[in-house]
N, C-alpha and C. Protein backbone atom coordinates (compact mmCIF):
# COMPACT_ATOMS: atom_id res chain seq x y z
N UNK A 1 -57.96 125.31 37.96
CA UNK A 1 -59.41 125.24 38.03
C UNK A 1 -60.02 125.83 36.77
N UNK A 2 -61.49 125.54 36.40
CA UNK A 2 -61.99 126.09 35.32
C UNK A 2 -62.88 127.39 35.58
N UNK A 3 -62.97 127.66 34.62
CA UNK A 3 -64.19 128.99 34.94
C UNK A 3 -65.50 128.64 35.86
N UNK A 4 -65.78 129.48 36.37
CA UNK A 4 -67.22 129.15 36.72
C UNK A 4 -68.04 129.08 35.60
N UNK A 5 -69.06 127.68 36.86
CA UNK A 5 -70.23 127.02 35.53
C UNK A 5 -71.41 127.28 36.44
N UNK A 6 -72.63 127.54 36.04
CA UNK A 6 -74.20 127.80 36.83
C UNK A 6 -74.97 127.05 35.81
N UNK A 7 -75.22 125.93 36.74
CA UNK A 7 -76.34 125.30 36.30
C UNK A 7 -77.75 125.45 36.74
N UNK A 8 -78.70 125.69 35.84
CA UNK A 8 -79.99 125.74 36.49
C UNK A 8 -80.75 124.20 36.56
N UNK A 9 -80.93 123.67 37.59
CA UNK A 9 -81.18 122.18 37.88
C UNK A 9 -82.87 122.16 37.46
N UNK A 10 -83.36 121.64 36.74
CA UNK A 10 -84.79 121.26 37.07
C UNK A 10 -85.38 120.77 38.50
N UNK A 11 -86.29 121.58 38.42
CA UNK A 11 -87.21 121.51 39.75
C UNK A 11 -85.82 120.82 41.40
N UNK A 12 -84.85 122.29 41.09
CA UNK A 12 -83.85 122.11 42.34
C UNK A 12 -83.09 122.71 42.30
N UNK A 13 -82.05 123.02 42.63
CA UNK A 13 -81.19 123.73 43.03
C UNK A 13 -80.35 124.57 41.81
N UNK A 14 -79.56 125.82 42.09
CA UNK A 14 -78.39 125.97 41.14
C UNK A 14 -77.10 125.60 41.28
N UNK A 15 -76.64 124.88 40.53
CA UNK A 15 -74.87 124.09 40.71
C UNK A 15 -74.26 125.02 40.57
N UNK A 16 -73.74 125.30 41.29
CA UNK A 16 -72.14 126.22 40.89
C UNK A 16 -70.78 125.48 40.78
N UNK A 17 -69.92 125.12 39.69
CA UNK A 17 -68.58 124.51 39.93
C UNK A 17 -67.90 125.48 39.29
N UNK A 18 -66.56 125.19 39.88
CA UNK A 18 -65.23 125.51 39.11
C UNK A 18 -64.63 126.82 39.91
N UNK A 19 -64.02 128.07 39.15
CA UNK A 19 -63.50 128.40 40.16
C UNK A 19 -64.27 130.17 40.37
N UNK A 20 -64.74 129.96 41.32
CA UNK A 20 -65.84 130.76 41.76
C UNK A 20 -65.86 130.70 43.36
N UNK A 21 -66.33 132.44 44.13
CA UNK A 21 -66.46 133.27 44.96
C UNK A 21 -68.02 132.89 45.39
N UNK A 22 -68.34 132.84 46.55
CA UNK A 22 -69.73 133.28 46.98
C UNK A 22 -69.84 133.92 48.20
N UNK A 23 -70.23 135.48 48.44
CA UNK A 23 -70.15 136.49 49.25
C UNK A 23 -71.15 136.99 49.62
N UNK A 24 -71.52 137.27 51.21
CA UNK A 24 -72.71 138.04 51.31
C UNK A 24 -73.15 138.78 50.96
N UNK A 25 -74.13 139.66 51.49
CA UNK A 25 -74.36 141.23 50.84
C UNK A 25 -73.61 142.31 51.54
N UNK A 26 -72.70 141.99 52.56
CA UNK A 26 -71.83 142.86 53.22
C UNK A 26 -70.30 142.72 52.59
N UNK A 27 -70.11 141.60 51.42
CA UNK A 27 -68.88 141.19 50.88
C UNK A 27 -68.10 140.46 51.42
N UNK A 28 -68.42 139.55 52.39
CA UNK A 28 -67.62 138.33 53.44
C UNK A 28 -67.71 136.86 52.47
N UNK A 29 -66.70 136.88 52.62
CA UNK A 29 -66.63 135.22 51.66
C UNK A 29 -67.05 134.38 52.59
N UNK A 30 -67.75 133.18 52.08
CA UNK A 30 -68.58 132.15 52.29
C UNK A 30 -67.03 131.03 52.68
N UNK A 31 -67.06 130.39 53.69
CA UNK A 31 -66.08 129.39 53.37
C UNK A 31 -66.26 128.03 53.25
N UNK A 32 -66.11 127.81 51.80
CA UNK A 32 -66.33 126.60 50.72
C UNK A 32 -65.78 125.52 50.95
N UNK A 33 -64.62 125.57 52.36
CA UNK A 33 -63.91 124.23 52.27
C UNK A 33 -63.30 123.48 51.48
N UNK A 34 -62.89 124.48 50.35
CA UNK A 34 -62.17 123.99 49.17
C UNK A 34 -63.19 123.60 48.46
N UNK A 35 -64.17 123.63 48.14
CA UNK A 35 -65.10 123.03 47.42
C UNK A 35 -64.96 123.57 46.03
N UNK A 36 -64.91 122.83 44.75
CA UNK A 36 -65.29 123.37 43.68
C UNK A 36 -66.75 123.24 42.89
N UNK A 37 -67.66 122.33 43.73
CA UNK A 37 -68.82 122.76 43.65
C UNK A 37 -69.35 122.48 44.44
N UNK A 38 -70.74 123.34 44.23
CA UNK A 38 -71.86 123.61 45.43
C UNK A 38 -73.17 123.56 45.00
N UNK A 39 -74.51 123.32 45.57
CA UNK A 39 -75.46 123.73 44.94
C UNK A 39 -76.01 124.71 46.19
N UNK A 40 -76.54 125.79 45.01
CA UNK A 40 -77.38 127.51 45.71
C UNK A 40 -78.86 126.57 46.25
N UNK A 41 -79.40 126.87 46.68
CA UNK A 41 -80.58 126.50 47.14
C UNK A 41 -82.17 128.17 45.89
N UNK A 42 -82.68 127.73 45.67
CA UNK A 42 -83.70 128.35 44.56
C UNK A 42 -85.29 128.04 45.53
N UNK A 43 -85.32 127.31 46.12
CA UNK A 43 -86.76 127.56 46.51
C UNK A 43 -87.19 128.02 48.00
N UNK A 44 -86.23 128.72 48.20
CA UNK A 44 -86.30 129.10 50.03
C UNK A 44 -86.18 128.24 50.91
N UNK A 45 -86.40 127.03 50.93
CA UNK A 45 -87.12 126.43 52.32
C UNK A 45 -85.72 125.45 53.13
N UNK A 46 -84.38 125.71 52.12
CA UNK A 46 -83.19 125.27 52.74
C UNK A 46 -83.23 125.59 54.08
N UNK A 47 -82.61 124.60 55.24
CA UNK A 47 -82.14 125.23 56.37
C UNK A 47 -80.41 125.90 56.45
N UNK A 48 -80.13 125.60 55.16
CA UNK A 48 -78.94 125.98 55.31
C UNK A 48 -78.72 126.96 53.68
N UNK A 49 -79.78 128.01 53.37
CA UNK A 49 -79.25 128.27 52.82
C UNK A 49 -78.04 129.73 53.06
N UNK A 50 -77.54 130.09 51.96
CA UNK A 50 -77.56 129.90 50.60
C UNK A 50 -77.95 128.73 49.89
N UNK A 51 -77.38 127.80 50.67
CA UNK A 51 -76.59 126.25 49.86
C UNK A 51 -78.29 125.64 49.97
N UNK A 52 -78.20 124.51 49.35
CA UNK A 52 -79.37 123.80 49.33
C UNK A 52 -79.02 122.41 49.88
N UNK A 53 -80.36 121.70 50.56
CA UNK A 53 -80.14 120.74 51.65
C UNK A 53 -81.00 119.99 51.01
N UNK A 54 -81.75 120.30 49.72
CA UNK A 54 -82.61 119.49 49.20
C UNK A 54 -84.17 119.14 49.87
N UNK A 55 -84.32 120.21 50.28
CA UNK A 55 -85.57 120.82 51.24
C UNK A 55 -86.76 120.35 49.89
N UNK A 56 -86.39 121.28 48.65
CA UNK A 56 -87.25 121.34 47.93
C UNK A 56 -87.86 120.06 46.95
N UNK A 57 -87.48 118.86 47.34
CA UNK A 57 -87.87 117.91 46.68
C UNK A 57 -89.52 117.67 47.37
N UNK A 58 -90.22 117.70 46.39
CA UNK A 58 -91.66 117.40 46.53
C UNK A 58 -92.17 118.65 46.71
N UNK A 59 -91.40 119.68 46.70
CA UNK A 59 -92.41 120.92 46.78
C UNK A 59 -91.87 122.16 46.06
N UNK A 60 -91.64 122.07 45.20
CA UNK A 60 -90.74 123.23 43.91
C UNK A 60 -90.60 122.18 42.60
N UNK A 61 -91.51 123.33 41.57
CA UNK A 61 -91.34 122.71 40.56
C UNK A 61 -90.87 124.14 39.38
N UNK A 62 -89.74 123.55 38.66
CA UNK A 62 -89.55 124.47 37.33
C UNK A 62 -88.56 123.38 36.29
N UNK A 63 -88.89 123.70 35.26
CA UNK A 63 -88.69 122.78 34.08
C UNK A 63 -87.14 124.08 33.52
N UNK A 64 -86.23 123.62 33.80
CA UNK A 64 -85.32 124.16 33.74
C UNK A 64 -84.80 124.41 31.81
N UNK A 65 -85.29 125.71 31.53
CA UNK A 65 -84.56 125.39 30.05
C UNK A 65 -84.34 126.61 29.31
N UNK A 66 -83.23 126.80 28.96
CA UNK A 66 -82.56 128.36 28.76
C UNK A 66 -83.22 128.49 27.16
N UNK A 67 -83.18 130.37 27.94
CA UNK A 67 -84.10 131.13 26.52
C UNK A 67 -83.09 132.13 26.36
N UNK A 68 -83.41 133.49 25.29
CA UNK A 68 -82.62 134.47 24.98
C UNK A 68 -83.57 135.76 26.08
N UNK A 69 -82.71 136.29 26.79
CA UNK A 69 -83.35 137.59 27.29
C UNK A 69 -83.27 138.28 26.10
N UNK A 70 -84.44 139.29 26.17
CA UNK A 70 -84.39 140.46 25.38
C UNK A 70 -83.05 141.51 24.96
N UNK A 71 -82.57 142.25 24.40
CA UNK A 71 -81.89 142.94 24.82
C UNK A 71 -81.84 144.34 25.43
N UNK A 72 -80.61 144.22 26.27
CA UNK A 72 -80.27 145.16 27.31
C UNK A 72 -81.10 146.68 26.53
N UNK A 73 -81.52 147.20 27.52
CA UNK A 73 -81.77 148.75 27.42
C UNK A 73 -81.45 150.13 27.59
């Protein structure tokens, strides 16, 4: 498998592929079904999130496009 990849989707979801963990906040693994990718759900209104069900089509908008954070402090 490859490294994990995070895509930030325009106006939708985040892709996650390759080979990558997703765990609650108590540390319980998510079970992926073998999946090597997934998409996170970004605008709340999933019924299933984490994952996204594509809830947010017609109602979440962001123009997806990577910048430099500042640096660390």
């Amino acid at each position: 498998m490859s490294k994990a990849k995070l895509t930030v989707l325009s106006n939708g979801s985040l892709k996650v592929e390759g080979d990558f963990e997703i765990v609650d906040k108590n540390g319980n693994n998510y079970d992926l079904g073998g999946r090597e990718l997934v998409s996170l759900c970004r605008c709340g209104l999933s019924s299933n999130k984490p994952f996204c069900d594509g809830s947010h089509r017609n109602h979440f908008e962001h123009q997806a496009e990577a910048f430099d954070l500042p640096p660390k402090k």
